[in-house]
N, C-alpha and C. Protein backbone atom coordinates (compact mmCIF):
# COMPACT_ATOMS: atom_id res chain seq x y z
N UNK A 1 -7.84 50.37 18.12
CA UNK A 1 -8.26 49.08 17.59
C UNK A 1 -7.67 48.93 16.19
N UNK A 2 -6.84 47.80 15.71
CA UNK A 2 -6.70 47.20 14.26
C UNK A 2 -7.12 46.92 13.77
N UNK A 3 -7.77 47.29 12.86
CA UNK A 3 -9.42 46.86 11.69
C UNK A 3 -8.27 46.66 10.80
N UNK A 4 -8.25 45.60 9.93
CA UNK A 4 -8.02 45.42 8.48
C UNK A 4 -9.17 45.96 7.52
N UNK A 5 -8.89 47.61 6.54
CA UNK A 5 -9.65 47.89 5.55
C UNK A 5 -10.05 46.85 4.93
N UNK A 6 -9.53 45.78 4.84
CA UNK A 6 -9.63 44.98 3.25
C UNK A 6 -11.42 44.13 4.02
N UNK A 7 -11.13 43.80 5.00
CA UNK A 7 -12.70 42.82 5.86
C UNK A 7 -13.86 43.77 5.57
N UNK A 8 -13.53 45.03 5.41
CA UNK A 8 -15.36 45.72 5.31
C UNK A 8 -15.41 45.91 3.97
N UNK A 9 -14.43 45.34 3.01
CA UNK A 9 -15.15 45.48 1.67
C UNK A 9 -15.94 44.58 1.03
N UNK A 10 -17.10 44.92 0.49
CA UNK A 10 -17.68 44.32 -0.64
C UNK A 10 -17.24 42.62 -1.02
N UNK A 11 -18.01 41.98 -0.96
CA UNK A 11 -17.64 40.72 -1.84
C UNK A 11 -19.31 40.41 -3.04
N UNK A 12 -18.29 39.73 -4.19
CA UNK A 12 -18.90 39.53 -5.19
C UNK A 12 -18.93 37.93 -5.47
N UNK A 13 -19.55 37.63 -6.52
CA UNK A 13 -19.65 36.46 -6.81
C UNK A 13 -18.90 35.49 -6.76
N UNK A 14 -17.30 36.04 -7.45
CA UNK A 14 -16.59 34.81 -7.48
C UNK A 14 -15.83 34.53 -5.95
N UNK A 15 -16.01 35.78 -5.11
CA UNK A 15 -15.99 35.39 -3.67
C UNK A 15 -16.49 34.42 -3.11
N UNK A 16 -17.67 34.49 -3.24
CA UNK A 16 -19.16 33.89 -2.92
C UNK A 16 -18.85 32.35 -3.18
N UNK A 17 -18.39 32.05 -4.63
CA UNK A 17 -18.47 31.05 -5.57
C UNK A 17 -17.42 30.06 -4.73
N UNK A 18 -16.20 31.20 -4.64
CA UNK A 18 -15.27 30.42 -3.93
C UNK A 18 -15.15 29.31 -2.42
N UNK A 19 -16.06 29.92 -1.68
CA UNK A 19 -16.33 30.19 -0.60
C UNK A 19 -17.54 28.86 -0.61
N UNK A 20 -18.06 28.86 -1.47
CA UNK A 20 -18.91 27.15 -1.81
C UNK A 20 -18.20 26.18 -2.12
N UNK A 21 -17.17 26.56 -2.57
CA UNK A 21 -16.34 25.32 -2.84
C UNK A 21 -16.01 24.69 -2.31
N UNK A 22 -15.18 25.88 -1.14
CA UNK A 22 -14.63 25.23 0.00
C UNK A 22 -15.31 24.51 0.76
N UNK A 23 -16.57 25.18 1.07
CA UNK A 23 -17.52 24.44 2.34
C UNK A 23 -18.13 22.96 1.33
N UNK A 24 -18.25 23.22 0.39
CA UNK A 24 -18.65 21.62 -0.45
C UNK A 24 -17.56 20.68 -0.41
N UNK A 25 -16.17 21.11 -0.69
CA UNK A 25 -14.98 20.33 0.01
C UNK A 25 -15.21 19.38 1.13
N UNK A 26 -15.24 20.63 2.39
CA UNK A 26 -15.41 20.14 3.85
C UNK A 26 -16.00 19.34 3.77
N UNK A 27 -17.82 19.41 3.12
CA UNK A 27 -18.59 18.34 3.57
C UNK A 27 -18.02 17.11 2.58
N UNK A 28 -17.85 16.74 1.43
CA UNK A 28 -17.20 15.65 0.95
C UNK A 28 -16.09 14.81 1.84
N UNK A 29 -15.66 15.64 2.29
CA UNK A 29 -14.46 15.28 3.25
C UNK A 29 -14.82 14.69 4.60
N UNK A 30 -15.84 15.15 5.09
CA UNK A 30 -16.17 14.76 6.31
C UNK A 30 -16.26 15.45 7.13
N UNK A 31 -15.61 17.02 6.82
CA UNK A 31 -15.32 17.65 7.90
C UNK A 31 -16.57 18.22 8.81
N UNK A 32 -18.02 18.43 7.63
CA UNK A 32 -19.16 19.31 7.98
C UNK A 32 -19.93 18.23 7.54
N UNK A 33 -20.81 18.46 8.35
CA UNK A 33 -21.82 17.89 8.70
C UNK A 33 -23.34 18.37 7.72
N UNK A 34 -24.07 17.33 7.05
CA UNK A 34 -25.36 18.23 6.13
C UNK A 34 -25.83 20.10 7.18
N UNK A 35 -26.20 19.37 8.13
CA UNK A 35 -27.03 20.33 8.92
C UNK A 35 -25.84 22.01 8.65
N UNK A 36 -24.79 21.47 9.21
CA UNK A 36 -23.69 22.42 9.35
C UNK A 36 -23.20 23.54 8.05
N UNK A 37 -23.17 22.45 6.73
CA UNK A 37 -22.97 23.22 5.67
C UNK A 37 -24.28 23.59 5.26
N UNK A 38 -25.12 23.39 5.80
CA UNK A 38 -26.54 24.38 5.16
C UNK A 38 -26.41 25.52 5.88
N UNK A 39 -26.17 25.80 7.00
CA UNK A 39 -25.89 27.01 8.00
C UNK A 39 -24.98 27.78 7.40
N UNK A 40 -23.56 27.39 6.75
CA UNK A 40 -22.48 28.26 6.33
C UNK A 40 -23.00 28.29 4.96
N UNK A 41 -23.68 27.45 4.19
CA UNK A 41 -23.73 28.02 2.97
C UNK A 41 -24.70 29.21 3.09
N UNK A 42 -25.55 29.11 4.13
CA UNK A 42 -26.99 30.60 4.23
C UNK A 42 -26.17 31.87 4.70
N UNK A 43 -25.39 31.56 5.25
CA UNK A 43 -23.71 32.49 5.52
C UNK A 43 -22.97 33.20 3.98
N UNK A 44 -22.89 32.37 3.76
CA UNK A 44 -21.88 32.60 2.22
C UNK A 44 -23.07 33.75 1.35
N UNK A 45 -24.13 32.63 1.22
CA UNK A 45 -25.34 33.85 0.46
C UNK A 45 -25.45 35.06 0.97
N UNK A 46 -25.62 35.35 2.32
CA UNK A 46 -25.95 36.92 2.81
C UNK A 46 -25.07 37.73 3.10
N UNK A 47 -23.44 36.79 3.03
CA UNK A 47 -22.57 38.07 3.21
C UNK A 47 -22.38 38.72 2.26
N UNK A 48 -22.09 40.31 2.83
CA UNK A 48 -22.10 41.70 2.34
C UNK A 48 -20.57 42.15 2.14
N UNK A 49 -19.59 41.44 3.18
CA UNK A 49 -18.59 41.52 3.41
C UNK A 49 -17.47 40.68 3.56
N UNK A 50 -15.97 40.82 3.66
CA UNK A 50 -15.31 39.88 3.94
C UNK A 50 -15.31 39.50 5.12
N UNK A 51 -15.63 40.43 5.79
CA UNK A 51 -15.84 39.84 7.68
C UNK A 51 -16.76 38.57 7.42
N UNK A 52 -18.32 38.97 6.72
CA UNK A 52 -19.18 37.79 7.12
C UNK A 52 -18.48 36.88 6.46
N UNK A 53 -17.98 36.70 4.95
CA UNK A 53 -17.56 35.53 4.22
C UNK A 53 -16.61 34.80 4.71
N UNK A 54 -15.63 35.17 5.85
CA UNK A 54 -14.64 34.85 6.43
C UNK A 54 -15.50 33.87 7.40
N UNK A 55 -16.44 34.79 7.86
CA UNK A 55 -16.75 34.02 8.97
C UNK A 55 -17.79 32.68 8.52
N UNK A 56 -17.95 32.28 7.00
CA UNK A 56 -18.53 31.31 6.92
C UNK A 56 -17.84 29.84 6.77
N UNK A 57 -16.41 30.17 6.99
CA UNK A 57 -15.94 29.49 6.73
C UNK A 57 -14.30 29.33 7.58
N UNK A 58 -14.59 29.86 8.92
CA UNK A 58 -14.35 30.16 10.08
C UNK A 58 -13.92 28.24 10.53
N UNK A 59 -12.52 28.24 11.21
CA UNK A 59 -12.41 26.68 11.04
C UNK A 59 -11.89 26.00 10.65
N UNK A 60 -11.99 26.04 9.20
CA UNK A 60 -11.69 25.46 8.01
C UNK A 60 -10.15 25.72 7.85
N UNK A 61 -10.08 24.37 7.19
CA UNK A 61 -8.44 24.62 6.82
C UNK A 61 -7.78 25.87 5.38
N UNK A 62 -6.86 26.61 5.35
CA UNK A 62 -6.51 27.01 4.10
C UNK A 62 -6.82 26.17 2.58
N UNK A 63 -5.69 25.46 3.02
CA UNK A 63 -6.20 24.35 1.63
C UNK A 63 -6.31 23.01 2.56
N UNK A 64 -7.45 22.20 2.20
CA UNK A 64 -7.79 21.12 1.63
C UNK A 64 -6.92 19.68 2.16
N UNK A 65 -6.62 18.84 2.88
CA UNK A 65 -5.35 17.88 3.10
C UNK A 65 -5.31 17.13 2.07
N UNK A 66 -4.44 16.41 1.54
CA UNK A 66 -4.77 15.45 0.60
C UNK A 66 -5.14 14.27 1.40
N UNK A 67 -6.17 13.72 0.09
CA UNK A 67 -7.01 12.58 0.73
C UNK A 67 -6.11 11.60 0.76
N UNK A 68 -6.00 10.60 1.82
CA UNK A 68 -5.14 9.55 2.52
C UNK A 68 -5.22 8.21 1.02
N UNK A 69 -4.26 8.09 0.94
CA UNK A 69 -4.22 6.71 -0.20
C UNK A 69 -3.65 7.77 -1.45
N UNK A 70 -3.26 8.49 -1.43
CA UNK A 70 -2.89 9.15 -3.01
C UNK A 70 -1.82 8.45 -2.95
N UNK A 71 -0.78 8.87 -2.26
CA UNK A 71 0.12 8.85 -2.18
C UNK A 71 0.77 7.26 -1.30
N UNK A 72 2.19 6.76 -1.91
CA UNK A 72 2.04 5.75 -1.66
C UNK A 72 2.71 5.61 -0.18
N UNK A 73 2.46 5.24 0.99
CA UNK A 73 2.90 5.18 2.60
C UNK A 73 4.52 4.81 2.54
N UNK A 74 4.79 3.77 1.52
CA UNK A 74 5.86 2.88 1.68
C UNK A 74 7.39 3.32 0.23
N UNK A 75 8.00 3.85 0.35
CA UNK A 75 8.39 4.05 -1.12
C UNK A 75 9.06 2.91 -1.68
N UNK A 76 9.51 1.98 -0.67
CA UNK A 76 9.84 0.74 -1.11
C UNK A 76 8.42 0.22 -1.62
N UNK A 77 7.46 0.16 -1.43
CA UNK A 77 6.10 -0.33 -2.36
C UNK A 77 6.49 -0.32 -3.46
N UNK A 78 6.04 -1.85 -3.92
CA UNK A 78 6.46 -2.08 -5.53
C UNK A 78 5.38 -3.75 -5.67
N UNK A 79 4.50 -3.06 -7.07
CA UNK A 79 3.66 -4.06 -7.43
C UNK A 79 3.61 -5.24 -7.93
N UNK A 80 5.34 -5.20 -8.75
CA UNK A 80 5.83 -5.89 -10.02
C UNK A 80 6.77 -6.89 -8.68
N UNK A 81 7.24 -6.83 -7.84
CA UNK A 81 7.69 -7.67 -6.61
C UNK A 81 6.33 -8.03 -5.78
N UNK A 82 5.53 -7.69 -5.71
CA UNK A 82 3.95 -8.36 -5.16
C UNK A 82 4.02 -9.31 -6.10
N UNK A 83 3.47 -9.38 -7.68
CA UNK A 83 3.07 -9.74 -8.62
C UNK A 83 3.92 -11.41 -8.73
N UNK A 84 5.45 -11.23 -8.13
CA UNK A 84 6.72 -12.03 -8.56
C UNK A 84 6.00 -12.84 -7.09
N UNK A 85 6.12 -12.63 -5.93
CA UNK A 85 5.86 -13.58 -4.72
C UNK A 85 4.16 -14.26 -5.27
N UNK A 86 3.34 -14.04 -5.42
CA UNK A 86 2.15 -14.57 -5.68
C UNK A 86 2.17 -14.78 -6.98
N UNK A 87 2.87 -14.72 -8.17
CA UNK A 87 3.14 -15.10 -9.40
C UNK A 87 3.52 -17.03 -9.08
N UNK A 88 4.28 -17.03 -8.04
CA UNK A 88 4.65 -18.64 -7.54
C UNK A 88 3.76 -18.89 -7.41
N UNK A 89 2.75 -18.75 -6.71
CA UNK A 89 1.36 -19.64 -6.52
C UNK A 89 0.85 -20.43 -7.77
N UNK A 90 0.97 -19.60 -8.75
CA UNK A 90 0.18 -20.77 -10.11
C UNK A 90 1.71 -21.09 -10.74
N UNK A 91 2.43 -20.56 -11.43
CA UNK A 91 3.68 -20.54 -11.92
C UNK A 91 4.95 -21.47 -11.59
N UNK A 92 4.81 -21.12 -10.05
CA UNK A 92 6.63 -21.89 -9.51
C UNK A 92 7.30 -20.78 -9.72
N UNK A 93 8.48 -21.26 -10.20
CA UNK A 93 9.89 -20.29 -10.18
C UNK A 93 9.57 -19.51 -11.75
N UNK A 94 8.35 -19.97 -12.89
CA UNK A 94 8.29 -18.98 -14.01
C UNK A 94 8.03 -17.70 -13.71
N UNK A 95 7.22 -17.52 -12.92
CA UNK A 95 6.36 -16.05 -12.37
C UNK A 95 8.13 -14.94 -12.01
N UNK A 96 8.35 -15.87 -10.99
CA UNK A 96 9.16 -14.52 -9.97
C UNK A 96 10.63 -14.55 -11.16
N UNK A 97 10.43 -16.06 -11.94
CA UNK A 97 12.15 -15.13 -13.28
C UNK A 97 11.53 -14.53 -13.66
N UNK A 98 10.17 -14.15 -14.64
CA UNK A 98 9.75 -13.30 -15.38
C UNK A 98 9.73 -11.93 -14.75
N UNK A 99 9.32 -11.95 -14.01
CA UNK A 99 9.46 -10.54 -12.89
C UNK A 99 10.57 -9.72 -12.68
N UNK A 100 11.38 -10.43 -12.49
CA UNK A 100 13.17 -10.42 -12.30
C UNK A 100 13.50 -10.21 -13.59
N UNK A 101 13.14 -10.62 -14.79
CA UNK A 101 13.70 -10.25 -16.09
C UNK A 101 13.06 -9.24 -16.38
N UNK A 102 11.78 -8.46 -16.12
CA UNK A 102 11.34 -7.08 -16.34
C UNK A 102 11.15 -6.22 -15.80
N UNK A 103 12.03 -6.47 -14.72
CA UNK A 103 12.52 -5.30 -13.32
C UNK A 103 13.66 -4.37 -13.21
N UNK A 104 13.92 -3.44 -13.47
CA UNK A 104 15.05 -3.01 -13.51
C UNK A 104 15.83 -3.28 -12.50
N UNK A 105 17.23 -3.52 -13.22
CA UNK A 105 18.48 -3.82 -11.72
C UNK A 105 18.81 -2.75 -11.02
N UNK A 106 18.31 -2.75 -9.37
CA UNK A 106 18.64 -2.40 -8.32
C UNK A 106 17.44 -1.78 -8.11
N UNK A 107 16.29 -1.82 -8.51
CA UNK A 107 15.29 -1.48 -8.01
C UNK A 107 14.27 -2.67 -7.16
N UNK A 108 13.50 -2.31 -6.05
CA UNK A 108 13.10 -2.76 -5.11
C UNK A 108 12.36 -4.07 -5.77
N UNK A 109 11.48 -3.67 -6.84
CA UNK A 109 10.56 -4.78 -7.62
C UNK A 109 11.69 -6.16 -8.17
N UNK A 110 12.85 -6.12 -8.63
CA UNK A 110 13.77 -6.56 -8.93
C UNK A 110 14.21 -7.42 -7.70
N UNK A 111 14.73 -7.23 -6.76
CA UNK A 111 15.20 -7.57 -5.44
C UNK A 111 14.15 -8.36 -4.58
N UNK A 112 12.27 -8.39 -5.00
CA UNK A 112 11.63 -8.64 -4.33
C UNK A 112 11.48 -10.24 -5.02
N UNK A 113 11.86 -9.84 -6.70
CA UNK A 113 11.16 -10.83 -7.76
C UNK A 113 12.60 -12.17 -7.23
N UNK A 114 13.72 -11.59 -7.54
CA UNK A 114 15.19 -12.45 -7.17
C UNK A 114 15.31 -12.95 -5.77
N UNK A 115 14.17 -12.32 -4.37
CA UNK A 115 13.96 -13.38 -3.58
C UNK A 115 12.92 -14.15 -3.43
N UNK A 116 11.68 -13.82 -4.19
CA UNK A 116 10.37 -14.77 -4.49
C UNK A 116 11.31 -15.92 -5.39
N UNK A 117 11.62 -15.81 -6.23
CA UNK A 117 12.05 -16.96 -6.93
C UNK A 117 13.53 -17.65 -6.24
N UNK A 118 14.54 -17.17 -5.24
CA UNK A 118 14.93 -18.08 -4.51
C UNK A 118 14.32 -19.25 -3.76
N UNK A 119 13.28 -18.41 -2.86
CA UNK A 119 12.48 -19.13 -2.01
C UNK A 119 11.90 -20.10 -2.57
N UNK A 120 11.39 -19.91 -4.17
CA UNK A 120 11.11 -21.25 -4.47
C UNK A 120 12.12 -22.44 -5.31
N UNK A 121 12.78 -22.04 -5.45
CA UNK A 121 14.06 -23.18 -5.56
C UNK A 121 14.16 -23.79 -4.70
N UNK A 122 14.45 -23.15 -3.34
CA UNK A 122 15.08 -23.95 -1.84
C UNK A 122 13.92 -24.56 -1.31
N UNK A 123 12.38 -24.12 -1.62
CA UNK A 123 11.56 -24.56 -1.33
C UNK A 123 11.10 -26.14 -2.22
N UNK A 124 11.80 -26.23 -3.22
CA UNK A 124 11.30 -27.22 -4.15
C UNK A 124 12.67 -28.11 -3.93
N UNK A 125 13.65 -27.96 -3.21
CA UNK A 125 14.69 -28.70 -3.08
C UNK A 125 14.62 -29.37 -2.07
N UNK A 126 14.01 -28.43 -0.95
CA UNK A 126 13.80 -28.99 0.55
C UNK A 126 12.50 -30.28 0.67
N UNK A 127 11.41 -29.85 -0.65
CA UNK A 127 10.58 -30.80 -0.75
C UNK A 127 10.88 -32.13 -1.24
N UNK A 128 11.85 -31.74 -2.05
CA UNK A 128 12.47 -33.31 -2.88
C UNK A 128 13.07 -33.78 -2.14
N UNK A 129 13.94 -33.34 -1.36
CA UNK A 129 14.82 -34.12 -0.08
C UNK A 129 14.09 -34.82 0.65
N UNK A 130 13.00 -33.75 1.30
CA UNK A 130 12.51 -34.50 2.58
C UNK A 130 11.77 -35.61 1.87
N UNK A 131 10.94 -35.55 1.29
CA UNK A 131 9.71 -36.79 0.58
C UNK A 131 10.92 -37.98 -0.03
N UNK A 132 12.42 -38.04 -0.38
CA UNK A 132 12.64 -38.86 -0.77
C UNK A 132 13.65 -39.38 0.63
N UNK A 133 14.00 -38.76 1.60
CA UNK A 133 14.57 -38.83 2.67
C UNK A 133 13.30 -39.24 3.49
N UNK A 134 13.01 -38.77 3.79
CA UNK A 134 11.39 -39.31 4.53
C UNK A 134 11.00 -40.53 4.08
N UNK A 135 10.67 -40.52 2.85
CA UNK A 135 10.06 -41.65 2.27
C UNK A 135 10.81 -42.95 2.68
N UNK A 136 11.95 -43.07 2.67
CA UNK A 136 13.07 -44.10 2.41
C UNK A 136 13.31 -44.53 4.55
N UNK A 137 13.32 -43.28 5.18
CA UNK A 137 13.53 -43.39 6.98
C UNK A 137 12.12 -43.41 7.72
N UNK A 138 11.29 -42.76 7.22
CA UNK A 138 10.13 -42.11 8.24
C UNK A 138 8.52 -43.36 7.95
N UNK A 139 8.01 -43.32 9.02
CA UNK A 139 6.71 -44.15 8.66
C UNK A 139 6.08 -43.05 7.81
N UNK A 140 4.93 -44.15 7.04
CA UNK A 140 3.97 -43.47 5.84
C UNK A 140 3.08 -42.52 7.00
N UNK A 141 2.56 -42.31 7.91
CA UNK A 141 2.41 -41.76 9.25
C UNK A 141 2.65 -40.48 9.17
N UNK A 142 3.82 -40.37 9.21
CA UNK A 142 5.00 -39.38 9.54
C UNK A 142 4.65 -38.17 8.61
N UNK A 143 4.93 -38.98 7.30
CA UNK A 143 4.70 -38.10 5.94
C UNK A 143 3.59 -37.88 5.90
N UNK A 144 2.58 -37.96 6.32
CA UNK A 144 1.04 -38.23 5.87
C UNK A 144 1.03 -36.75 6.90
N UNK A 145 1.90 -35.84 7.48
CA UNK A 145 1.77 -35.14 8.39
C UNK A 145 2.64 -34.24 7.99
N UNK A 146 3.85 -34.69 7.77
CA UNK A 146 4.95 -33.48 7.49
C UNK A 146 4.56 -32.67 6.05
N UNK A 147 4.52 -33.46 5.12
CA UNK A 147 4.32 -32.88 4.07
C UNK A 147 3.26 -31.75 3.74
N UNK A 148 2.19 -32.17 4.55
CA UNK A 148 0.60 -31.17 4.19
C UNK A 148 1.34 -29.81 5.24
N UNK A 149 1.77 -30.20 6.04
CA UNK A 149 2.59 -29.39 7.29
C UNK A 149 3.54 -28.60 6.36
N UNK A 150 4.41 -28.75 5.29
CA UNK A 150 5.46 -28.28 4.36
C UNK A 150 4.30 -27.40 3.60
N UNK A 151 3.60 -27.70 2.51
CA UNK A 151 2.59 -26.78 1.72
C UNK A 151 2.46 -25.85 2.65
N UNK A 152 1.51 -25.41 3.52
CA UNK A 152 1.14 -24.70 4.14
C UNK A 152 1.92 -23.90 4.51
N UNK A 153 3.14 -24.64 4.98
CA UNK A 153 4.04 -23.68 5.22
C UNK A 153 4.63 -22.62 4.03
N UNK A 154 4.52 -23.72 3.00
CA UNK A 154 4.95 -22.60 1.87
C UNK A 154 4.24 -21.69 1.57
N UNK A 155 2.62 -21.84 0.88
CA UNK A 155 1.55 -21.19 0.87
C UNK A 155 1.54 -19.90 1.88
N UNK A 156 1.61 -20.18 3.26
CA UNK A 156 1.76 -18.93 3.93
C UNK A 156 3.40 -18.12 3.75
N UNK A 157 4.26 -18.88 3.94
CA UNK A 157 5.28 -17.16 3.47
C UNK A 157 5.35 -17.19 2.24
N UNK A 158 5.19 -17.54 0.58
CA UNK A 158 4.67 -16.82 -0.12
C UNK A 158 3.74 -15.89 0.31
N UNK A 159 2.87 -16.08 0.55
CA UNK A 159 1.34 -14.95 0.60
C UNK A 159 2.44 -13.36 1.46
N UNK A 160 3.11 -14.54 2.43
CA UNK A 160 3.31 -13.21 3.43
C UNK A 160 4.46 -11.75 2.68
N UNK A 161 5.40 -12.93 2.14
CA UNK A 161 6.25 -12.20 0.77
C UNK A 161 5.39 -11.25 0.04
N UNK A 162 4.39 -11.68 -0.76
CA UNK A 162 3.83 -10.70 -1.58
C UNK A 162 3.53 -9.42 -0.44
N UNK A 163 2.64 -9.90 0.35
CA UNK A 163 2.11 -8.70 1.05
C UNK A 163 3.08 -7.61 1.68
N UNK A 164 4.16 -8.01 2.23
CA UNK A 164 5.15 -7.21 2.56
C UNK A 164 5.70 -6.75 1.68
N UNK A 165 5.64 -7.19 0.32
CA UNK A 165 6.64 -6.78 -1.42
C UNK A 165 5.32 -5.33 -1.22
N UNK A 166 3.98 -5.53 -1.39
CA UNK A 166 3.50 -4.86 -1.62
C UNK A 166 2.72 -3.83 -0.70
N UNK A 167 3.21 -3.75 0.42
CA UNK A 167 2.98 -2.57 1.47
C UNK A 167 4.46 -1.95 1.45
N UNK A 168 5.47 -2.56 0.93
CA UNK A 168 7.00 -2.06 1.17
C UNK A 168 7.71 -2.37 2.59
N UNK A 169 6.80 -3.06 3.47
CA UNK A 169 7.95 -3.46 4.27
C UNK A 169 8.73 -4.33 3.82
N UNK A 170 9.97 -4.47 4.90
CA UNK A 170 11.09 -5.75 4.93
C UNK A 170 10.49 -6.99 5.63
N UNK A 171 10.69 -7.46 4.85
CA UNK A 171 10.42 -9.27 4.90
C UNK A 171 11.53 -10.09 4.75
N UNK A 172 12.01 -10.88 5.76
CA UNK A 172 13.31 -12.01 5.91
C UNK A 172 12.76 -13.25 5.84
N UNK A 173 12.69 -13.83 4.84
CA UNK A 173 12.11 -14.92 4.96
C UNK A 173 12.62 -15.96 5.55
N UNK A 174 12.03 -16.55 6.56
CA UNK A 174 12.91 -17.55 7.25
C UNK A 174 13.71 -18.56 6.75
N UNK A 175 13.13 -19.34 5.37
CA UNK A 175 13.61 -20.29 5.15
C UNK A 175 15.29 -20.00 4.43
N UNK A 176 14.67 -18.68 3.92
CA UNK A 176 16.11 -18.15 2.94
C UNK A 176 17.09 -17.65 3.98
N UNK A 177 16.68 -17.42 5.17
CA UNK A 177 17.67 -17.05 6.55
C UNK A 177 18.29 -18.51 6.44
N UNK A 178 18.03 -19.38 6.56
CA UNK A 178 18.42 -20.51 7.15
C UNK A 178 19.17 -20.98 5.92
N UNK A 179 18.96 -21.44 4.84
CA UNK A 179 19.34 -21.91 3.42
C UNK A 179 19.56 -20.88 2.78
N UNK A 180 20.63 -20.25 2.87
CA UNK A 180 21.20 -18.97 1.90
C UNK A 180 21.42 -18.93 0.35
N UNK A 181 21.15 -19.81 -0.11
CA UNK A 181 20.83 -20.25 -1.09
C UNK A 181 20.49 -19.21 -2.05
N UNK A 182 21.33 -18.73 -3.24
CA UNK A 182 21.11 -17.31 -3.99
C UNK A 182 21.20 -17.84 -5.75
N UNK A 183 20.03 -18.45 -5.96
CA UNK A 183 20.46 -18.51 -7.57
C UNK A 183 20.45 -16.97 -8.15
N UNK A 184 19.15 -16.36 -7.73
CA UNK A 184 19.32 -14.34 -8.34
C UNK A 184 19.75 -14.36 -7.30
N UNK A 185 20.50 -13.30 -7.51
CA UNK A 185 21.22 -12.23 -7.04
C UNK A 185 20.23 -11.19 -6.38
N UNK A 186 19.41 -10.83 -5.29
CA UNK A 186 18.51 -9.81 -5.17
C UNK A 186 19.07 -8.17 -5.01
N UNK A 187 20.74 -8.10 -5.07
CA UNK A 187 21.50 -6.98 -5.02
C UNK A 187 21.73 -6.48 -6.39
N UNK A 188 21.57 -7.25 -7.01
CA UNK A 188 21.41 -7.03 -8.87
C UNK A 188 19.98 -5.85 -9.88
């Protein structure tokens, strides 16, 4: 039989000490249950040995996982390109230049701010057209429909811009698919 000497020796306090930590870990974590870590901690107290101390904590991971959210999912995630797409909401095109002017060039926040603030150029061009093109061809009807139909539309891919700026996915915004339209540069 293979006995490891080191399991029948002696444990001391900062064994002991250690050995609470961990199981106070677990339960913070989720892993143990109240009932459960009262059982391993009455474990931890009476062992004599490394066999029992081992076995109070029998299960358990080495170290610890890191807790979910430290770290960011997306490395394209960038706050200062969130900030630039929903900066248009009160602002217009001030928000996403300001953004773009304190973004470094070629970084993601930069590229997010130089297409938030396209979108609203082409978006404020497409509005002046249609309302004075409309206005001049279309019944008051017409407009009384398209236009609230236009906001909304804008309102939602802004929103959707930010949120994708700020989870780090890719976002194509349709309108800028269609109207290529590049006052920034988002490769800059």
């Amino acid at each position: 039989m293979n006995r490891l000497p080191s399991l029948d020796l002696r444990v001391g306090d900062a064994e002991r000490a250690r050995a609470e930590s961990l199981l106070q870990d677990a339960y913070c974590v989720g892993r143990l249950d109240e009932v459960e870590l009262d059982q391993r901690l009455g474990m931890v107290m009476t062992a004599q040995t490394r066999r029992d101390l081992n076995a109070s904590v029998a299960g358990l991971p080495a170290r610890m996982p890191v807790a979910p959210g430290t770290a960011p999912r997306h490395p394209q995630a960038t706050g200062l390109g969130a900030v630039a797409h929903f900066s248009a909401l009160f602002t217009w095109i001030f928000g996403p230049l300001a953004a773009y002017a304190a973004a470094t060039p070629g970084t993601p926040a930069r590229r997010e701010a130089a297409k938030a603030f396209n979108f609203q150029v082409i978006t404020a061009l497409v509005a002046v057209v249609v309302a004075v093109v409309g206005g001049m061809l279309l019944p008051e009807a017409a407009m009384e429909v398209i236009m609230p139909l236009g906001w909304v539309g804008w309102l939602v891919l802004t929103v959707m811009g930010g949120a994708r700026a700020l989870s780090g996915q890719r976002f194509i915004n349709p309108v800028t698919a269609i109207i290529p339209l590049k006052v920034l540069d988002p490769d800059r």
